[in-house]
C-alpha atoms as a PDB file:
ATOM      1  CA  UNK A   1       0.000   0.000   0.000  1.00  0.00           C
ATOM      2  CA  UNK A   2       1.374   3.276  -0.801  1.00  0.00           C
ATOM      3  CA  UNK A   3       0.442   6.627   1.235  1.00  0.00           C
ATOM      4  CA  UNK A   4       0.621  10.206  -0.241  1.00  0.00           C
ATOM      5  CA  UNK A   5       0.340  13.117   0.907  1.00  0.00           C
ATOM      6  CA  UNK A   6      -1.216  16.031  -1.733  1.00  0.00           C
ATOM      7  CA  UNK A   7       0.249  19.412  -0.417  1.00  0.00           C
ATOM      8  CA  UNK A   8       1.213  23.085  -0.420  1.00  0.00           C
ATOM      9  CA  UNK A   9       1.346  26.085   1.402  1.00  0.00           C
ATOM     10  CA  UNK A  10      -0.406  27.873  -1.143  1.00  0.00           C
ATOM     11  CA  UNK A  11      -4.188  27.382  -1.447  1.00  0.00           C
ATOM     12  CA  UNK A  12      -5.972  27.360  -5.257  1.00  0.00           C
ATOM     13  CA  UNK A  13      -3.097  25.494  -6.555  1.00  0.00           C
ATOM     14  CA  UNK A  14      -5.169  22.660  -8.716  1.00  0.00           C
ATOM     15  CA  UNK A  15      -4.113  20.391  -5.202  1.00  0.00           C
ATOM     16  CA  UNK A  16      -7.816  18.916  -5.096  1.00  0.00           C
ATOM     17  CA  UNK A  17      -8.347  18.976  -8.490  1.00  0.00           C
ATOM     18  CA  UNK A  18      -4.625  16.671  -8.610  1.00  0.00           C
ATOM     19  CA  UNK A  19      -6.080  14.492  -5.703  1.00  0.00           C
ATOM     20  CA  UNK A  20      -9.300  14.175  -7.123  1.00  0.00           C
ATOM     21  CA  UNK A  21      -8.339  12.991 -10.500  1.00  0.00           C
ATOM     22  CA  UNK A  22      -5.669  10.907  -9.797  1.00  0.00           C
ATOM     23  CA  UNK A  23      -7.375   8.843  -7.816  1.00  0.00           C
ATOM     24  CA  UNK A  24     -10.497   8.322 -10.273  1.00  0.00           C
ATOM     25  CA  UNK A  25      -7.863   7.502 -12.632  1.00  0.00           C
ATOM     26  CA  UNK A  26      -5.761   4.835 -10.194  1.00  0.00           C
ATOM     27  CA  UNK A  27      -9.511   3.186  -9.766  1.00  0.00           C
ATOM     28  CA  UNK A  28      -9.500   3.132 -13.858  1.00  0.00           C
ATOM     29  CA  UNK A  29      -6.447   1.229 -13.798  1.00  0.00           C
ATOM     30  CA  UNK A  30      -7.759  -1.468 -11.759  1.00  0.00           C
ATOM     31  CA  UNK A  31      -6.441   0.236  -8.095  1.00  0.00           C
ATOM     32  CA  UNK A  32      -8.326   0.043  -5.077  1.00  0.00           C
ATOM     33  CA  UNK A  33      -8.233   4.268  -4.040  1.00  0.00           C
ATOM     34  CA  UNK A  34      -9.236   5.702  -0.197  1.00  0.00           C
ATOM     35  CA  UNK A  35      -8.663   9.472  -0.638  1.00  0.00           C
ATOM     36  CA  UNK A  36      -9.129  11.397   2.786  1.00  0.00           C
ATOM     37  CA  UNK A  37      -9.826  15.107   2.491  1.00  0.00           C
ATOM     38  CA  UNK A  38      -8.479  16.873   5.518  1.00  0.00           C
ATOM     39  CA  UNK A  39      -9.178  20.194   4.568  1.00  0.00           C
ATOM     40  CA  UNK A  40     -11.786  21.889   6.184  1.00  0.00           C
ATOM     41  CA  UNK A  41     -12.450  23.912   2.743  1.00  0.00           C
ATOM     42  CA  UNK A  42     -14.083  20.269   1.906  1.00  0.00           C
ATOM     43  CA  UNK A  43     -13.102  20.738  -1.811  1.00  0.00           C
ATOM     44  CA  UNK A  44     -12.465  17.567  -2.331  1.00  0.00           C
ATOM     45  CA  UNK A  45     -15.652  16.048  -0.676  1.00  0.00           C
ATOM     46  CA  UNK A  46     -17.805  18.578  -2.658  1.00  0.00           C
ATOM     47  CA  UNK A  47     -15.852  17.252  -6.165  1.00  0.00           C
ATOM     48  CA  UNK A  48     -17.595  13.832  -5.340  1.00  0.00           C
ATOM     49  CA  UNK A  49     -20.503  14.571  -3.016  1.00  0.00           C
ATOM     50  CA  UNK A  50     -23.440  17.678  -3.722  1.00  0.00           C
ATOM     51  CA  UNK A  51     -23.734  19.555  -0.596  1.00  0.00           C
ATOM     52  CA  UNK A  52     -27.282  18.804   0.722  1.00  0.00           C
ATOM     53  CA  UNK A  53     -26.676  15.188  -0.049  1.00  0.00           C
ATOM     54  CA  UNK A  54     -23.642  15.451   2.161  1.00  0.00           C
ATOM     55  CA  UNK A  55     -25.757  17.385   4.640  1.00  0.00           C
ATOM     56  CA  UNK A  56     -28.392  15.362   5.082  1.00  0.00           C
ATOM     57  CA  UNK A  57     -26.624  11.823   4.861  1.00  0.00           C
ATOM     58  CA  UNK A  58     -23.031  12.356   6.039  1.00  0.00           C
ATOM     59  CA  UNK A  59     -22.280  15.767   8.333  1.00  0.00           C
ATOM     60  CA  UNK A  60     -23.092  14.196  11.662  1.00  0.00           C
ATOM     61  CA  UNK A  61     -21.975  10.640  11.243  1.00  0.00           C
ATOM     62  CA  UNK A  62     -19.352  10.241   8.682  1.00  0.00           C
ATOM     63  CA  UNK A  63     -16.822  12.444   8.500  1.00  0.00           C
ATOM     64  CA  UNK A  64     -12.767  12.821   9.099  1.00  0.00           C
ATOM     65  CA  UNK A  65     -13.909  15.542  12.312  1.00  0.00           C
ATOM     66  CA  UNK A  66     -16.365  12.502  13.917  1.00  0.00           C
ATOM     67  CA  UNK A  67     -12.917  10.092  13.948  1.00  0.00           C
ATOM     68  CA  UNK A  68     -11.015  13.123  15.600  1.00  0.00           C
ATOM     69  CA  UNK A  69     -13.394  14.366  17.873  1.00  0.00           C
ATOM     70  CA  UNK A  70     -13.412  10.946  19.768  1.00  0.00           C
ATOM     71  CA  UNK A  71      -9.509  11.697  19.724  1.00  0.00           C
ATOM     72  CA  UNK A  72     -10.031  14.646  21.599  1.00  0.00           C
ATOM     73  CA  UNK A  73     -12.555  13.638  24.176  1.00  0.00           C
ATOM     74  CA  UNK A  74      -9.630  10.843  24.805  1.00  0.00           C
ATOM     75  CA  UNK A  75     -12.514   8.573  23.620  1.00  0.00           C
ATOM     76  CA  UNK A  76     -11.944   5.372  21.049  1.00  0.00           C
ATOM     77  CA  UNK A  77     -12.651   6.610  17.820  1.00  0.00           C
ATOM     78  CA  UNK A  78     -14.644   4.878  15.275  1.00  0.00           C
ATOM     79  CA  UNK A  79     -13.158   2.425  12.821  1.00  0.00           C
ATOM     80  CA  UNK A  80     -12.100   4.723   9.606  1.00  0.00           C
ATOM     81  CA  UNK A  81     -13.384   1.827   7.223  1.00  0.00           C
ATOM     82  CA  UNK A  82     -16.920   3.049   9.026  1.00  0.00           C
ATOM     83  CA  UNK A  83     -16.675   6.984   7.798  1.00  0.00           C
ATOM     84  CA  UNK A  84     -15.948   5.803   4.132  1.00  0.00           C
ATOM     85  CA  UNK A  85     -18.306   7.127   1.223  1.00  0.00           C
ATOM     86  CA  UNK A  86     -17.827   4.969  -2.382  1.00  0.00           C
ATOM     87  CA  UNK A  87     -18.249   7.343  -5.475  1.00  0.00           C
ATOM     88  CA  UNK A  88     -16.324   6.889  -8.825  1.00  0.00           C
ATOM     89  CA  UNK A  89     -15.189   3.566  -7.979  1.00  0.00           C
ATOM     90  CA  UNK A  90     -13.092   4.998  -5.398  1.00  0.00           C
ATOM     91  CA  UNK A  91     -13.407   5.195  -1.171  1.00  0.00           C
ATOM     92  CA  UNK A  92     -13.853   8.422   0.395  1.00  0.00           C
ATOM     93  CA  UNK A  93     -13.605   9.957   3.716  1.00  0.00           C
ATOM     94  CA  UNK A  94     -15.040  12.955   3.897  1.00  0.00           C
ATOM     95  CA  UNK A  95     -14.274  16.475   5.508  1.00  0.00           C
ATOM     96  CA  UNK A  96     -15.882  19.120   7.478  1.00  0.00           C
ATOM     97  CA  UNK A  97     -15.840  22.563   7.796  1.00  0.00           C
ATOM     98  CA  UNK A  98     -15.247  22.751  11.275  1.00  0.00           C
ATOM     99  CA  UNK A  99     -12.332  20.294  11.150  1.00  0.00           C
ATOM    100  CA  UNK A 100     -10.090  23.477  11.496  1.00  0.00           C
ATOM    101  CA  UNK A 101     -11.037  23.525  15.124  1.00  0.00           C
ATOM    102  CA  UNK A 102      -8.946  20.113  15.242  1.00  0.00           C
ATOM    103  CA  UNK A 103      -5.625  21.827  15.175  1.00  0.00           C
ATOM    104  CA  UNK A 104      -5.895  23.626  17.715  1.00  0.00           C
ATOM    105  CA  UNK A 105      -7.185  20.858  20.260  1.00  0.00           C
ATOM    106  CA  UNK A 106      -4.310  18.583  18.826  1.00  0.00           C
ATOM    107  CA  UNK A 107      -1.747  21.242  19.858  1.00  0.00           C
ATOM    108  CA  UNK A 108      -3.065  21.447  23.370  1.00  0.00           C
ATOM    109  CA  UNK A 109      -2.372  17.691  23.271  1.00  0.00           C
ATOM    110  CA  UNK A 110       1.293  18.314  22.815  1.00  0.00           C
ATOM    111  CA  UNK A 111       1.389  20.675  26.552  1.00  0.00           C
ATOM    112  CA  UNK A 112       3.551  18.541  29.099  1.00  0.00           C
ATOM    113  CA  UNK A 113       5.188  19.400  32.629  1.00  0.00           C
ATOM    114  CA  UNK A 114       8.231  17.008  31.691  1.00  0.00           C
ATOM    115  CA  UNK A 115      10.690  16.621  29.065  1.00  0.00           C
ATOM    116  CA  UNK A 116       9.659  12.539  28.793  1.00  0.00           C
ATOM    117  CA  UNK A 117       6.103  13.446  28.790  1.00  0.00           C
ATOM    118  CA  UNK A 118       6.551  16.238  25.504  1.00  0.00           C
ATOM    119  CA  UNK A 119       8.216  13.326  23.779  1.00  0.00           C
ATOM    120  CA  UNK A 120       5.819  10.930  24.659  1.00  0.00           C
ATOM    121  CA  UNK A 121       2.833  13.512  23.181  1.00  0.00           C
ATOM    122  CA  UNK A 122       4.693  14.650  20.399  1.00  0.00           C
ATOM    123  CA  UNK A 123       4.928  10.989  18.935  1.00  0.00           C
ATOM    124  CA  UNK A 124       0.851   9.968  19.865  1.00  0.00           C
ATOM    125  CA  UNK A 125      -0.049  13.752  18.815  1.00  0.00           C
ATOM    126  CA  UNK A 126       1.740  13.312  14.853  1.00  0.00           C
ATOM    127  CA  UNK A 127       0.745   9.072  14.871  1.00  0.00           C
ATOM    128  CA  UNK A 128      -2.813   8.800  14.504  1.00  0.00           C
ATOM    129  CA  UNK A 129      -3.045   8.309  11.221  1.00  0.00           C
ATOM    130  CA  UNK A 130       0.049   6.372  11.561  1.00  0.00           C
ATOM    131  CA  UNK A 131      -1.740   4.128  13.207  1.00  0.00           C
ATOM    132  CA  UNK A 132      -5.173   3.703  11.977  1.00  0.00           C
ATOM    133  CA  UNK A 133      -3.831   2.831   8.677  1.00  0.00           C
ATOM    134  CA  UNK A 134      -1.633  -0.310   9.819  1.00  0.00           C
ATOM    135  CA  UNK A 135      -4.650  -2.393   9.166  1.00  0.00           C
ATOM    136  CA  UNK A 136      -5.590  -0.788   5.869  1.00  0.00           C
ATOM    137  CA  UNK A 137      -4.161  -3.399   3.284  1.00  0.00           C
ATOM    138  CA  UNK A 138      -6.527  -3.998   0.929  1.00  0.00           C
ATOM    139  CA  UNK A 139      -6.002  -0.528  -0.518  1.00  0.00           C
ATOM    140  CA  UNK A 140      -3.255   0.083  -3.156  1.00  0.00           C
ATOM    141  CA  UNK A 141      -3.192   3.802  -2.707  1.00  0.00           C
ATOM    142  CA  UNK A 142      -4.264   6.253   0.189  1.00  0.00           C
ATOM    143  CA  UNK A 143      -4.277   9.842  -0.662  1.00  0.00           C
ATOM    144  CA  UNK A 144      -4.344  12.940   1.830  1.00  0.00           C
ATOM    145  CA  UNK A 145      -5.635  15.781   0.525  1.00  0.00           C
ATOM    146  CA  UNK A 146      -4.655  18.310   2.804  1.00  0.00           C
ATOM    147  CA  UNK A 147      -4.784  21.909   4.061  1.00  0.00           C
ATOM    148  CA  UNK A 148      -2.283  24.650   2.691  1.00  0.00           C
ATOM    149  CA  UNK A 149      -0.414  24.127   5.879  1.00  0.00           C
ATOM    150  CA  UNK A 150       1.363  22.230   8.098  1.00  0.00           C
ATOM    151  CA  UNK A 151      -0.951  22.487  11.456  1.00  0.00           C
ATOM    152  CA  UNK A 152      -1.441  19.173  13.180  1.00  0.00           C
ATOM    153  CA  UNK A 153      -3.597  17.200  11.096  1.00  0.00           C
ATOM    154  CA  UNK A 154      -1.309  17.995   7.934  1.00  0.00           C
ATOM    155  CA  UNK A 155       1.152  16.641  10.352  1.00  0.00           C
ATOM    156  CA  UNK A 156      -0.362  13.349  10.988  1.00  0.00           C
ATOM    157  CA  UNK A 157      -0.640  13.299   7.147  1.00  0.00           C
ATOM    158  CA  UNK A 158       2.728  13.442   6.751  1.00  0.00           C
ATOM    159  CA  UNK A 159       3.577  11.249   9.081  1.00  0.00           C
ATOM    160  CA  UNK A 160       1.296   8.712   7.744  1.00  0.00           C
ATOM    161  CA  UNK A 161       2.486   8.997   4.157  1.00  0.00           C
ATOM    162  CA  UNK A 162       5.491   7.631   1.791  1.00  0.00           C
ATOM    163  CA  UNK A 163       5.158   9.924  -0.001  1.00  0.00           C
ATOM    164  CA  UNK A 164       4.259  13.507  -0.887  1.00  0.00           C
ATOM    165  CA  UNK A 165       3.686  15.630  -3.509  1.00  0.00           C
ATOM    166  CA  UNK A 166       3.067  19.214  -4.338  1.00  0.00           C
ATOM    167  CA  UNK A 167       1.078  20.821  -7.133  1.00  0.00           C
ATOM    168  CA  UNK A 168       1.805  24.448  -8.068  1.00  0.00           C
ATOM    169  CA  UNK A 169       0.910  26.855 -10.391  1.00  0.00           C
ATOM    170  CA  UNK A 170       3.774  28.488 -12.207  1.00  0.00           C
ATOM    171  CA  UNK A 171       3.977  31.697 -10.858  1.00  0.00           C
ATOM    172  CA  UNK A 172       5.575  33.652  -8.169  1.00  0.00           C
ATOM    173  CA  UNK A 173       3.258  33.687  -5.286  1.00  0.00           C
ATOM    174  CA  UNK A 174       2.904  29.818  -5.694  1.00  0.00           C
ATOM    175  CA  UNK A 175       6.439  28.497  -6.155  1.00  0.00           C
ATOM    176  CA  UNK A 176       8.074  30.651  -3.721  1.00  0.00           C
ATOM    177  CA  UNK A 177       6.862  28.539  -0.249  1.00  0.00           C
ATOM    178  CA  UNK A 178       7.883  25.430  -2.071  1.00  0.00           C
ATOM    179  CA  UNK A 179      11.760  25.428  -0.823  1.00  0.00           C
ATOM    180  CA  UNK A 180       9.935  26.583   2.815  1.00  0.00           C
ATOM    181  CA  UNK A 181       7.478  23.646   2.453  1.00  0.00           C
ATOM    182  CA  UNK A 182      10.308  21.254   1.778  1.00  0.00           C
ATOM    183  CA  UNK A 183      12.286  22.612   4.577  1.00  0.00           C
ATOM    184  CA  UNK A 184       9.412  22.263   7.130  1.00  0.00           C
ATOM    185  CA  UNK A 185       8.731  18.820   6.555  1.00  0.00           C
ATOM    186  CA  UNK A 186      12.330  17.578   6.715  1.00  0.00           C
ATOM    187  CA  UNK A 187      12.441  19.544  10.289  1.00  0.00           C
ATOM    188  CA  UNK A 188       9.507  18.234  10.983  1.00  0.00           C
ATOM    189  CA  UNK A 189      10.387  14.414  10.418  1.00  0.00           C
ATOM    190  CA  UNK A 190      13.664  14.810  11.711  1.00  0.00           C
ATOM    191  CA  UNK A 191      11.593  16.190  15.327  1.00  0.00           C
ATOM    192  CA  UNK A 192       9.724  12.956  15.450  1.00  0.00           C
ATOM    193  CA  UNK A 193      12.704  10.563  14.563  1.00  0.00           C
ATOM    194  CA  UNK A 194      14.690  12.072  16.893  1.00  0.00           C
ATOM    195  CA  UNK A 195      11.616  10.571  19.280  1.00  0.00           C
ATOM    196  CA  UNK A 196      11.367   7.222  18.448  1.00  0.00           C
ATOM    197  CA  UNK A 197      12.638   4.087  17.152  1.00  0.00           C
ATOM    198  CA  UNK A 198       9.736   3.653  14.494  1.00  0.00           C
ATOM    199  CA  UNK A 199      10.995   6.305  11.883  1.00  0.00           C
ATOM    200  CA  UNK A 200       9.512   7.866   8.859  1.00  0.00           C
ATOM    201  CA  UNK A 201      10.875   8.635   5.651  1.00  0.00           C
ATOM    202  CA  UNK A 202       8.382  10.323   3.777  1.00  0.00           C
ATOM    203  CA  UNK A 203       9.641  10.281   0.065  1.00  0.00           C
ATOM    204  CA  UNK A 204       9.690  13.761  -2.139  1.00  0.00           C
ATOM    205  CA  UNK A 205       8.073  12.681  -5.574  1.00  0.00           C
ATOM    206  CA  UNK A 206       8.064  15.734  -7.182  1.00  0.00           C
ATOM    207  CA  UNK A 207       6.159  19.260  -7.989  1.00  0.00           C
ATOM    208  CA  UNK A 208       3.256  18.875 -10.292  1.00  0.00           C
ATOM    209  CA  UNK A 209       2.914  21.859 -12.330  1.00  0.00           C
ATOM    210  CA  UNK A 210      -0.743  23.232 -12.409  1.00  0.00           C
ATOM    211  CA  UNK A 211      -2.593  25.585 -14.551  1.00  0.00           C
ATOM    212  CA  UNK A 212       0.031  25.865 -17.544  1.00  0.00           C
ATOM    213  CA  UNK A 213      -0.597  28.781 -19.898  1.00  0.00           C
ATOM    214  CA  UNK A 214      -0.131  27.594 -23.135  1.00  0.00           C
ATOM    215  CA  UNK A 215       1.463  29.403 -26.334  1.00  0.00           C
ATOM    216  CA  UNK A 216       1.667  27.311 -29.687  1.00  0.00           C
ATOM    217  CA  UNK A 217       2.366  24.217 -27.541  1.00  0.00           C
ATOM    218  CA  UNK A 218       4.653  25.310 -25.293  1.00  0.00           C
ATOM    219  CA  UNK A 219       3.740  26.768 -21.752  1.00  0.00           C
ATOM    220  CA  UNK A 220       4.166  30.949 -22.040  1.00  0.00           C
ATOM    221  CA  UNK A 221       7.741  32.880 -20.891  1.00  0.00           C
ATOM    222  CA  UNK A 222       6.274  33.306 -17.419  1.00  0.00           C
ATOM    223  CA  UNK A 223       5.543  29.975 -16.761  1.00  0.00           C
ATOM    224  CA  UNK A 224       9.023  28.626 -17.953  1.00  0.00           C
ATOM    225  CA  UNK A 225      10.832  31.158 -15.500  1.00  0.00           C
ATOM    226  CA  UNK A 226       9.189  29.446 -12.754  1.00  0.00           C
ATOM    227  CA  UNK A 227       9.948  26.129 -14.538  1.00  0.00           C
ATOM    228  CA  UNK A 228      13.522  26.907 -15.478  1.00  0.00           C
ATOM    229  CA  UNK A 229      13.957  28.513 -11.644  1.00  0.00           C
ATOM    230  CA  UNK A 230      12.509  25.138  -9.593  1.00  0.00           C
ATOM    231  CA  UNK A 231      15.027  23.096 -12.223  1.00  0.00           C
ATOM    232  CA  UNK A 232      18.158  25.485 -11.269  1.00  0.00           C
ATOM    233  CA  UNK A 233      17.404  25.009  -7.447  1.00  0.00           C
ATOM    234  CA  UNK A 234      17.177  20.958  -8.052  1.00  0.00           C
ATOM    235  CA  UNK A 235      13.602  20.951  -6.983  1.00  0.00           C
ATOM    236  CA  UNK A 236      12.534  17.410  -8.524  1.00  0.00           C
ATOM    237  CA  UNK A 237       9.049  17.507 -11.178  1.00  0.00           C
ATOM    238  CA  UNK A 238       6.714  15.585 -12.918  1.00  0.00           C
ATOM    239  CA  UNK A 239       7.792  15.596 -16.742  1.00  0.00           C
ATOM    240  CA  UNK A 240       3.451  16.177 -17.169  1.00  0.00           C
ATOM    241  CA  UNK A 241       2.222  19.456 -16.757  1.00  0.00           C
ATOM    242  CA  UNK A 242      -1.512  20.391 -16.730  1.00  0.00           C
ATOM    243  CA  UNK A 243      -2.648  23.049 -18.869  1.00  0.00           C
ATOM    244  CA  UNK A 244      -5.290  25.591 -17.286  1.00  0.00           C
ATOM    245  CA  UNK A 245      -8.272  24.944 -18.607  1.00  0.00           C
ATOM    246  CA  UNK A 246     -11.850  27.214 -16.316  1.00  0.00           C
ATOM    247  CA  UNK A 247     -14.527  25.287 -17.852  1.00  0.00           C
ATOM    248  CA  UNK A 248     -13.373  21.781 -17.353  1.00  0.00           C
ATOM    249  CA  UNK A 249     -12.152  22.024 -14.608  1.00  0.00           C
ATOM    250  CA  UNK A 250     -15.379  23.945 -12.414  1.00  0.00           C
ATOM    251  CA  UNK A 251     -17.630  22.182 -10.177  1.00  0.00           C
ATOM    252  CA  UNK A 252     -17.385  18.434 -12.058  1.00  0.00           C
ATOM    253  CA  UNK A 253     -19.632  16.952  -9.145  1.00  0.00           C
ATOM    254  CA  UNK A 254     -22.609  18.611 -11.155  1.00  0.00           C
ATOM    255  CA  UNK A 255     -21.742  16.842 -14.293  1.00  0.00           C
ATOM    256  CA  UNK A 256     -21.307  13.459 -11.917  1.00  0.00           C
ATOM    257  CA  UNK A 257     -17.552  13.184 -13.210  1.00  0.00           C
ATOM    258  CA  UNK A 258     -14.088  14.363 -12.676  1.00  0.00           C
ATOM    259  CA  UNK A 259     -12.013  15.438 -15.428  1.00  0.00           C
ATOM    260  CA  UNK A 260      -9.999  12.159 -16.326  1.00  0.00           C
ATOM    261  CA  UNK A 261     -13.678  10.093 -16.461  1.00  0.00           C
ATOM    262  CA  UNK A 262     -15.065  12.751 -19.268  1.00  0.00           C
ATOM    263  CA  UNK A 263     -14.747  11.580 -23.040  1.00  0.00           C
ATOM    264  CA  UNK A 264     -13.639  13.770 -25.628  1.00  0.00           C
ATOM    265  CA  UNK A 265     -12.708  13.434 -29.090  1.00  0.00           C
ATOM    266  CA  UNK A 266     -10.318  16.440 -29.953  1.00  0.00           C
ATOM    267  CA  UNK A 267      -9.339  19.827 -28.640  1.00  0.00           C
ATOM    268  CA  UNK A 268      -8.091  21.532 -26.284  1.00  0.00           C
ATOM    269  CA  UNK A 269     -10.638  19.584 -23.924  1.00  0.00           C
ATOM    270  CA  UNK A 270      -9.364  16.313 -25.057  1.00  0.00           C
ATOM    271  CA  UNK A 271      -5.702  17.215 -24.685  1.00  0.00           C
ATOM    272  CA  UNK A 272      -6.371  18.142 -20.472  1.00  0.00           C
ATOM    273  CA  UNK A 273      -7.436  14.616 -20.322  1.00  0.00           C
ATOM    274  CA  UNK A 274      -4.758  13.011 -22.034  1.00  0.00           C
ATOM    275  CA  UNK A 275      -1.948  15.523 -19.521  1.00  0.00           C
ATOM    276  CA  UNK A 276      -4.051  13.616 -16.150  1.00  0.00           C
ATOM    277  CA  UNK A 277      -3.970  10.370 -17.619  1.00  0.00           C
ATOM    278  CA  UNK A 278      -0.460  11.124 -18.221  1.00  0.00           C
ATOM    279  CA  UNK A 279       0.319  12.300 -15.085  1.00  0.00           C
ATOM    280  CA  UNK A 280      -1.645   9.008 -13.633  1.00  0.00           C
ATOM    281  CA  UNK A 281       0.753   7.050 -15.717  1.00  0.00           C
ATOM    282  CA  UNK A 282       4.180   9.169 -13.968  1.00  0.00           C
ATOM    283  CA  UNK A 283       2.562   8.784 -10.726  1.00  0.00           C
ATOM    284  CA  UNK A 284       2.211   5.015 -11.232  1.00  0.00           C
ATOM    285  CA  UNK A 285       6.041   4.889 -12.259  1.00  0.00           C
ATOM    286  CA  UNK A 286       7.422   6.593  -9.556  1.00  0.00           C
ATOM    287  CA  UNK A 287       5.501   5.019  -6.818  1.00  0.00           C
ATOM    288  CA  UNK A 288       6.432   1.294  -8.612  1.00  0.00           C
ATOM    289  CA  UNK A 289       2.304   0.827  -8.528  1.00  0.00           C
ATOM    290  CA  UNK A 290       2.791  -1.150 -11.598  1.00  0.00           C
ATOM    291  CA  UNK A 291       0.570  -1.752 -14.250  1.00  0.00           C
END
């Protein structure tokens, strides 16, 4: 089973849109996808679920804040195979708006009088997910979508994870946390190493590039600084870019698909499609999924 993290400081990157359709397109291959959306923007659960369907049918009993809210009320929480929601041939968990709240009881957790009781909380605090995903082995993938940052719960999705990625637009306020990002999580891991004998070694797979401008085939000049600057600092990407493209890519829960399941024959349309599958494809490669 392979765990990855979907990440970046910078929100409206394409992140959910990269979560969303790479794991419809896993399930095409013949994987077995659980995506968990941790952001409390719920993006990702309102790409698969219409709001007052998830209002009446999933807001109170199935959702990523019901698993941590037993966490915090040092309760047992429930199964997460019980919170999962099938759609597209893939398993979700779902979100919740007030999972934001969350962070900020999980850092209380981490308060202790004693040096050997900070170590002890740091390593329960960061290992839930850890944890509650040793069991899950009938999955091939588990994807994290998570927040643009790195509070507690994008923590425990770190920690959880083998990997991580992070989508970006090419431009400046997007690509300029991405060295920052990078640093924080190898900080980060190095902390909870440092605390026990189980380690972690989440694995960088690369920077998918989001939203590409393009110019007779080629992305535009302001793009490719971006591009040519992430190369020069060694910052590792996928070879597949995806092109921006408004229409596509709004609210595909009211058409009942993502992006990668829609058919069509030529275009500009056609030629997004063919960049996810193609980026499904890399993703596959790098992770040694197989075919």
């Amino acid at each position: 089973m392979k765990i990855v993290s979907v990440t970046n400081y910078k929100g409206g990157v394409g992140k959910t849109t990269i979560t969303a359709n790479l794991a419809v397109g896993l399930a095409q291959r013949g994987k077995k996808v659980l995506v968990i959306d941790v952001d409390p923007q719920t993006n990702l659960t309102f790409s698969f679920l219409k709001v007052d369907e998830w209002q009446k049918n999933f807001e109170k009993n199935k959702t990523i804040k019901i698993w941590f809210d037993a966490i915090i009320d040092d309760q047992t929480p429930p199964p997460l195979s019980s919170l999962i929601i099938q759609r597209s041939g893939i398993d979700i968990i779902s979100s919740h708006l007030r999972l934001i709240d969350m962070d900020i009881d999980l850092a209380l957790k981490l308060t202790a009088a004693s040096p050997r009781q900070h170590k002890n909380n740091f390593i329960k605090t960061y290992s839930y997910f850890r944890n509650a995903l040793q069991d899950f082995n009938d999955y091939d993938v588990v994807l994290f979508d998570c927040p643009p940052n790195m509070h507690a719960v994008t923590r425990n999705a770190i920690i959880a994870s083998d990997y991580y990625i992070i989508p970006a637009k090419m431009d400046y306020l997007s690509t300029l946390g991405i060295d920052h990002l990078q640093h924080g999580i190898r900080e980060f891991i190095s902390d909870y190493n440092s605390y026990t004998k189980n380690k972690v070694f989440p694995k960088f797979l690369g920077v998918v590039a989001t939203m590409i401008s393009l110019n007779q085939g080629e992305p535009i000049a302001a793009n490719k600084t971006y591009i040519s600057e992430l190369k020069i600092k060694n910052i590792t990407m996928f070879d597949t870019m995806i092109r921006e493209n408004k229409t596509l890519f709004s609210f595909p829960v009211e058409f009942g698909k993502q992006v990668i399941e829609q058919s069509h024959k030529s275009g500009s349309y056609s030629k997004v499609v063919d960049e996810l599958h193609d980026f499904v494809d890399e993703f596959m490669q790098r992770t040694n999924l197989g075919g």
